[in-house]
PDB file of N, CA and C in Angstrom:
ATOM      1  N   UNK A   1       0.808  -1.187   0.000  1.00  0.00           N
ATOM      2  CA  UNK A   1       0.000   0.000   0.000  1.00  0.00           C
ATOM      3  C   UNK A   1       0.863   1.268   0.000  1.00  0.00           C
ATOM      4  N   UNK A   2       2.085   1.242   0.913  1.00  0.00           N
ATOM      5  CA  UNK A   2       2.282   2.351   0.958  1.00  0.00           C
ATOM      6  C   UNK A   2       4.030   2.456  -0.313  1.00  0.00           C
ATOM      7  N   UNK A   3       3.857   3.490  -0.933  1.00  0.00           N
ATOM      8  CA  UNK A   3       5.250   3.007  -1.682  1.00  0.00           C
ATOM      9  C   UNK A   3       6.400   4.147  -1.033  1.00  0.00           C
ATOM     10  N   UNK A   4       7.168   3.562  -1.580  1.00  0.00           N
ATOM     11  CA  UNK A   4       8.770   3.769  -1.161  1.00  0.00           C
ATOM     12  C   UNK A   4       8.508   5.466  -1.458  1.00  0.00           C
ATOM     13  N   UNK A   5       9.258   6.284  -0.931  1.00  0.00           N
ATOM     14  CA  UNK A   5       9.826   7.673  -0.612  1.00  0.00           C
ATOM     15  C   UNK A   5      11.003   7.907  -0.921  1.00  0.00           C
ATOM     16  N   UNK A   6      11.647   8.536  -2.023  1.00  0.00           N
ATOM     17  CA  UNK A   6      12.826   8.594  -2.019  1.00  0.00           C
ATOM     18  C   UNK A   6      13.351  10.045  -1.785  1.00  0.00           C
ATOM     19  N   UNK A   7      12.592  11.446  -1.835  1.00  0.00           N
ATOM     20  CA  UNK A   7      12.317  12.356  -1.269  1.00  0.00           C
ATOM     21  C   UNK A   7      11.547  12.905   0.155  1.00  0.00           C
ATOM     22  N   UNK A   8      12.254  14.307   0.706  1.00  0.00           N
ATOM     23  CA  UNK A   8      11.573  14.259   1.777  1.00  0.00           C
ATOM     24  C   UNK A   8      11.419  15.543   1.843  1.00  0.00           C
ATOM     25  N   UNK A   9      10.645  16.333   2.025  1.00  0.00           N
ATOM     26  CA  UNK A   9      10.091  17.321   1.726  1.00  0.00           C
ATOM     27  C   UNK A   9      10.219  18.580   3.567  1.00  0.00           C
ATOM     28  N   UNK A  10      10.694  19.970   3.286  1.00  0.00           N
ATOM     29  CA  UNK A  10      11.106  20.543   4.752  1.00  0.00           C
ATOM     30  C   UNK A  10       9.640  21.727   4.515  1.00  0.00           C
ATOM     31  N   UNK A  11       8.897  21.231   4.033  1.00  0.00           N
ATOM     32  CA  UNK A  11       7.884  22.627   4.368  1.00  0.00           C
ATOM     33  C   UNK A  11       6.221  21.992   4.239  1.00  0.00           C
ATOM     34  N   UNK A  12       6.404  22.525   5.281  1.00  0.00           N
ATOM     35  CA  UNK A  12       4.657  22.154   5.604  1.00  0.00           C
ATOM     36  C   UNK A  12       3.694  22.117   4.388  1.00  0.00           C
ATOM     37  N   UNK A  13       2.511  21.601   4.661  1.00  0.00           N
ATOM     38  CA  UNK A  13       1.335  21.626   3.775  1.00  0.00           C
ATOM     39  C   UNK A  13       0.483  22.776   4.032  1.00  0.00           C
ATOM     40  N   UNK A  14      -0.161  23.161   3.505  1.00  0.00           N
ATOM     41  CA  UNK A  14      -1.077  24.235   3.386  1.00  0.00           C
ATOM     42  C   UNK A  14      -2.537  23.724   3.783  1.00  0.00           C
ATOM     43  N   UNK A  15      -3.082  24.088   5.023  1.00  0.00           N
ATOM     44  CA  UNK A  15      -4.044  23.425   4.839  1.00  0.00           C
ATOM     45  C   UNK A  15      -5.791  24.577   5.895  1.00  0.00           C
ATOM     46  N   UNK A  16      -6.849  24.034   4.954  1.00  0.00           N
ATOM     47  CA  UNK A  16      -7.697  25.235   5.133  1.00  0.00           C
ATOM     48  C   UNK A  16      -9.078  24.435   5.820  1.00  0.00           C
ATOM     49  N   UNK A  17      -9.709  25.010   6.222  1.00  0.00           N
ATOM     50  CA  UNK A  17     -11.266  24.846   6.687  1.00  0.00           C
ATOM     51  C   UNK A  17     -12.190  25.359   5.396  1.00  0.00           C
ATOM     52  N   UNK A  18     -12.723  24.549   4.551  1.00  0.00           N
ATOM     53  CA  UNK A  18     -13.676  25.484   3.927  1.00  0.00           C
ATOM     54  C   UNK A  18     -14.828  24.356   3.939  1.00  0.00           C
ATOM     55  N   UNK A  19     -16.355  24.584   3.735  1.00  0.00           N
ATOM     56  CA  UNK A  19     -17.286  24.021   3.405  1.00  0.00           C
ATOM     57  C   UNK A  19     -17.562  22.929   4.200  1.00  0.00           C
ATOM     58  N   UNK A  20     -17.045  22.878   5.722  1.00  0.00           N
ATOM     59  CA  UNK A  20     -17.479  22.045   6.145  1.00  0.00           C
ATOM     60  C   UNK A  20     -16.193  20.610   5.733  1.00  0.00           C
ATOM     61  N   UNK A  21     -15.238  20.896   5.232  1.00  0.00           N
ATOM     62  CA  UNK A  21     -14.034  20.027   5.049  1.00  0.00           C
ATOM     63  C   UNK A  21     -12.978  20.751   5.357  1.00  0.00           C
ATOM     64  N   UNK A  22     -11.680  19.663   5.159  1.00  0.00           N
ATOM     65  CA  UNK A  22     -10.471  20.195   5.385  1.00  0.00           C
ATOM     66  C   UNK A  22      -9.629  20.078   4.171  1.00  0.00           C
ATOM     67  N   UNK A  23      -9.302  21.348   3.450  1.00  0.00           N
ATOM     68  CA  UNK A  23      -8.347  21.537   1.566  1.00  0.00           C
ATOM     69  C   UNK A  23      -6.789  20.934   2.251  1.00  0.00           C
ATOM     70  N   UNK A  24      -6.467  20.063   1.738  1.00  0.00           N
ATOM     71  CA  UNK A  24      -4.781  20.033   2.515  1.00  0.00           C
ATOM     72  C   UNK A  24      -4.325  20.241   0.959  1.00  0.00           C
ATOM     73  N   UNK A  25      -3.291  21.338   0.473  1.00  0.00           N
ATOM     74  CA  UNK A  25      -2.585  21.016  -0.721  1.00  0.00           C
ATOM     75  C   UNK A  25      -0.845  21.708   0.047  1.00  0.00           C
ATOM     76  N   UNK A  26      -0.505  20.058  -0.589  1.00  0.00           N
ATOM     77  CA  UNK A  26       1.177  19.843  -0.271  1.00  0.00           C
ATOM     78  C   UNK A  26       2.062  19.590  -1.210  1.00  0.00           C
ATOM     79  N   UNK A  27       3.212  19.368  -1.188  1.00  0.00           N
ATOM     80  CA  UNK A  27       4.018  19.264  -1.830  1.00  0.00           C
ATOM     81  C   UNK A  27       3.936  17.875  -2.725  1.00  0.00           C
ATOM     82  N   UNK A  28       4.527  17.674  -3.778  1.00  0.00           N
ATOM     83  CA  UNK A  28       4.191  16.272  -4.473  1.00  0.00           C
ATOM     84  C   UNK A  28       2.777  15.966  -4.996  1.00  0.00           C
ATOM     85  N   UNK A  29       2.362  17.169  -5.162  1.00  0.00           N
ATOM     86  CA  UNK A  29       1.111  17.109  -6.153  1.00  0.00           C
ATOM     87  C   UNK A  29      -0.054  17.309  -5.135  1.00  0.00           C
ATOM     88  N   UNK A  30      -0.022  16.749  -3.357  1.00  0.00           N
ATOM     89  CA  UNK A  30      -0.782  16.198  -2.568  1.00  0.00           C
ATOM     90  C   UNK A  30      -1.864  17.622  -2.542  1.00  0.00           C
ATOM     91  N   UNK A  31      -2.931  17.379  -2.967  1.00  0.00           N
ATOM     92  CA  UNK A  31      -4.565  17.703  -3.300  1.00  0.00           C
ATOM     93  C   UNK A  31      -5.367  17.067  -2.460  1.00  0.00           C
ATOM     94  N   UNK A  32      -5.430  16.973  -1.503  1.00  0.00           N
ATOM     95  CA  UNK A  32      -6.861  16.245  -0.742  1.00  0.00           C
ATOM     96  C   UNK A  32      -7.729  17.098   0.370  1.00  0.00           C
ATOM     97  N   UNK A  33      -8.744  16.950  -0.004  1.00  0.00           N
ATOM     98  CA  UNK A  33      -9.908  17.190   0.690  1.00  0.00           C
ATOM     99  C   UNK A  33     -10.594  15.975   1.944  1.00  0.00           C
ATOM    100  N   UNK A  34     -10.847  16.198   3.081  1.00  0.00           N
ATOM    101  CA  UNK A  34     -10.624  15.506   3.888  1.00  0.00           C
ATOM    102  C   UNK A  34     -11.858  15.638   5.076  1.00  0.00           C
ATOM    103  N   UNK A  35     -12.288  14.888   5.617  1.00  0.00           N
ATOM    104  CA  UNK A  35     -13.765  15.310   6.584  1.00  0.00           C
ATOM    105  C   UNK A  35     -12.995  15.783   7.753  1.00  0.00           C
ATOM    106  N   UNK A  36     -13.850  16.476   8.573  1.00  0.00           N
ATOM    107  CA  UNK A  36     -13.556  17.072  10.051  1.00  0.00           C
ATOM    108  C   UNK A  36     -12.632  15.807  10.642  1.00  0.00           C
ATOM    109  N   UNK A  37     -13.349  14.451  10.948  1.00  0.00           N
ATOM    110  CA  UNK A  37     -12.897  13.490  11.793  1.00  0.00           C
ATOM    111  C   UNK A  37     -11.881  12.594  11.031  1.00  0.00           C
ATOM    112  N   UNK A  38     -11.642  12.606   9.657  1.00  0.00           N
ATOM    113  CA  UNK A  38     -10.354  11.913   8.813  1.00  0.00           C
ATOM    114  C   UNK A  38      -8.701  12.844   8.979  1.00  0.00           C
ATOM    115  N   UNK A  39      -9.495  14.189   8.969  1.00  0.00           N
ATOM    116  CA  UNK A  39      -8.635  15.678   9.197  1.00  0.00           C
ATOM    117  C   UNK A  39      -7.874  15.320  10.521  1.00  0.00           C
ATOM    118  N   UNK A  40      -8.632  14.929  11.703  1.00  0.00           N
ATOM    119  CA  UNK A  40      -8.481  15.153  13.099  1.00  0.00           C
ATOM    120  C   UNK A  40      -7.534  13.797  13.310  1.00  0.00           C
ATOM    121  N   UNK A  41      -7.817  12.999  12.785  1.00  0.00           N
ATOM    122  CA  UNK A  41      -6.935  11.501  13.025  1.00  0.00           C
ATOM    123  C   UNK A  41      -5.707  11.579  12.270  1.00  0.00           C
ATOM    124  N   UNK A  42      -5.544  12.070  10.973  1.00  0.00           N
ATOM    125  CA  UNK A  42      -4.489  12.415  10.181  1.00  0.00           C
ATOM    126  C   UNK A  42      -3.435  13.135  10.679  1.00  0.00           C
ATOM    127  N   UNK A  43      -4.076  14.382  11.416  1.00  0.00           N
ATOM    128  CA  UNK A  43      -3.235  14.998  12.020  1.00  0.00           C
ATOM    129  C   UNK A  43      -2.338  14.278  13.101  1.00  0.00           C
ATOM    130  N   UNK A  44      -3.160  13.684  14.374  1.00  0.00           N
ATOM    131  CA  UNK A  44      -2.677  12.551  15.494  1.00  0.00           C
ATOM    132  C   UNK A  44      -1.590  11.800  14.972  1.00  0.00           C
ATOM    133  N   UNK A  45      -1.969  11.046  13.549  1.00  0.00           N
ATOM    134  CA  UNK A  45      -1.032  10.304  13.143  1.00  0.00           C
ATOM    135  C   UNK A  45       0.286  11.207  12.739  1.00  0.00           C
ATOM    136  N   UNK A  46       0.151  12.498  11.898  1.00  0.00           N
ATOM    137  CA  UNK A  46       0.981  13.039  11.819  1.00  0.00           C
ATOM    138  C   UNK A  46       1.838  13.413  13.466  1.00  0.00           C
ATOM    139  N   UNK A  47       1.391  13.704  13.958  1.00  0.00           N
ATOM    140  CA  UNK A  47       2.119  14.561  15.258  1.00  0.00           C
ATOM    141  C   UNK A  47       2.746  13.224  16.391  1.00  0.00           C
ATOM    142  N   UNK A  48       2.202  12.157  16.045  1.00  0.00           N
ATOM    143  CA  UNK A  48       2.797  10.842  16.659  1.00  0.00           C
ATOM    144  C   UNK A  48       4.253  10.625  16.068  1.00  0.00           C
ATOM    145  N   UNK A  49       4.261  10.121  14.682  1.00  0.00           N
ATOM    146  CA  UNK A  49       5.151   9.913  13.502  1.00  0.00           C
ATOM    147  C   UNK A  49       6.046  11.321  13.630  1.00  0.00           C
ATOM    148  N   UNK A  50       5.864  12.536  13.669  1.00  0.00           N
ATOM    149  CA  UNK A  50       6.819  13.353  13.475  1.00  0.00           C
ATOM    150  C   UNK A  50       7.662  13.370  15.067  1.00  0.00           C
ATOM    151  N   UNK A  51       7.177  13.451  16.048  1.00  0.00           N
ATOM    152  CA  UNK A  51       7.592  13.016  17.395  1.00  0.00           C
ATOM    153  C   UNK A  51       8.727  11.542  17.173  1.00  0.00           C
ATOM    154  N   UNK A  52       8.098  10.621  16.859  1.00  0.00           N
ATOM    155  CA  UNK A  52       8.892   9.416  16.579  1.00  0.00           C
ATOM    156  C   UNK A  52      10.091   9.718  15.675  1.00  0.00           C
ATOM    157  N   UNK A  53       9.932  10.364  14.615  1.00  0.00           N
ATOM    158  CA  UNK A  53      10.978  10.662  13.592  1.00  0.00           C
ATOM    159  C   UNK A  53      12.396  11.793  14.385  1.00  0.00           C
ATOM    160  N   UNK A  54      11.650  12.958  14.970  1.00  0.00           N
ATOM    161  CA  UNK A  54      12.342  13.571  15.711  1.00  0.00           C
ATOM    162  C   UNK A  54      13.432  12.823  16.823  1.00  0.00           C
ATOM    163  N   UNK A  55      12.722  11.856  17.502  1.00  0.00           N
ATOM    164  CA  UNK A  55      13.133  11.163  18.300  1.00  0.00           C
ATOM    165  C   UNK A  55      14.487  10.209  17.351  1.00  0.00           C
ATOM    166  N   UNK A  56      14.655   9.767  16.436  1.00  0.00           N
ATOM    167  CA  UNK A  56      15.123   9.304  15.671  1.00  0.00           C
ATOM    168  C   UNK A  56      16.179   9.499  15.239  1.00  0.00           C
ATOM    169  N   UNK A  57      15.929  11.097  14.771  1.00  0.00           N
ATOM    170  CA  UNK A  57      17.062  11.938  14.394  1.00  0.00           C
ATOM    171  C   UNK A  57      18.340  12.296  15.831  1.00  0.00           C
ATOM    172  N   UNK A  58      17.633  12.202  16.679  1.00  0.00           N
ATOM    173  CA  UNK A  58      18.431  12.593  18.090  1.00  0.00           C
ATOM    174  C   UNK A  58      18.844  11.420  18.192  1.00  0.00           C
ATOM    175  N   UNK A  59      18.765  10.365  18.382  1.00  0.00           N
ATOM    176  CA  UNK A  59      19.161   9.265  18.394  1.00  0.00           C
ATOM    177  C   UNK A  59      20.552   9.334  17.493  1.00  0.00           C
ATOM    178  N   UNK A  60      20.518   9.541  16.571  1.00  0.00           N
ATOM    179  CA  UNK A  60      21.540   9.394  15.446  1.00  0.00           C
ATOM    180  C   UNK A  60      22.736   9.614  15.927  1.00  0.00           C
ATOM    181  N   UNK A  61      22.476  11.112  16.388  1.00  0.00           N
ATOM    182  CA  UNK A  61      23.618  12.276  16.752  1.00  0.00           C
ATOM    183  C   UNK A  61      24.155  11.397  18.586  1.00  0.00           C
ATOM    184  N   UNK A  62      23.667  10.832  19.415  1.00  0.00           N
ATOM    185  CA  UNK A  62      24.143   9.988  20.298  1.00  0.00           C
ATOM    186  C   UNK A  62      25.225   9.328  19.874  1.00  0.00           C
ATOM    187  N   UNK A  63      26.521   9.383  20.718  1.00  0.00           N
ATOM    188  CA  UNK A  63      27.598   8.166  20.823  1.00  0.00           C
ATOM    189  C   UNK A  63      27.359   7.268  22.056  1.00  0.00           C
ATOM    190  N   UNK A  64      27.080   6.037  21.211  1.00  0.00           N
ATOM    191  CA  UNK A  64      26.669   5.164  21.515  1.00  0.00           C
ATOM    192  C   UNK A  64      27.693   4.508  22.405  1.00  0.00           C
ATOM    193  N   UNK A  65      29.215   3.727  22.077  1.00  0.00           N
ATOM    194  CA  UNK A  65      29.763   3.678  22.538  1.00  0.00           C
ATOM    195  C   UNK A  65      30.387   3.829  23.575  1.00  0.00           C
ATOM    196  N   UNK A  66      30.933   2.845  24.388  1.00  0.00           N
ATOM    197  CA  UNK A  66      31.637   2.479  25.711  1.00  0.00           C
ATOM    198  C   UNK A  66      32.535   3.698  25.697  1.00  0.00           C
ATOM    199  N   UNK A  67      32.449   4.510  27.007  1.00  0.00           N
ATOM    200  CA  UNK A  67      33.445   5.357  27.383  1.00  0.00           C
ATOM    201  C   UNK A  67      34.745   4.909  28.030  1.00  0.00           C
TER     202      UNK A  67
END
């Protein structure tokens, strides 16, 4: 389902309230229109995953190694 990423993109999506939905237009073409409660979980997942990724990156920069 999900395919490979070989880009990674440093700037947010654009994203609006209109009509009772949520407009997200992002980078890589990304166009979607989205309900209040698909909007609200998307986000969660986003802010979980970017926490985890963050966490990740700090990790990296750690020496691991026996002092």
């Amino acid at each position: 389902m999900r395919k490979k990423k070989t880009e990674t993109y440093a700037k947010a999506s654009e994203v609006i309230a209109e009509d009772g939905r949520v407009l997200v237009d992002g980078p890589d073409s990304v166009d979607v229109a989205l309900t209040p409660d698909a909007a609200i979980e998307s986000g969660e997942r986003l802010i979980e995953e970017g926490l985890r990724a963050t966490g990740q990156q700090r990790e990296k920069k750690i020496d691991h190694r026996p002092k």
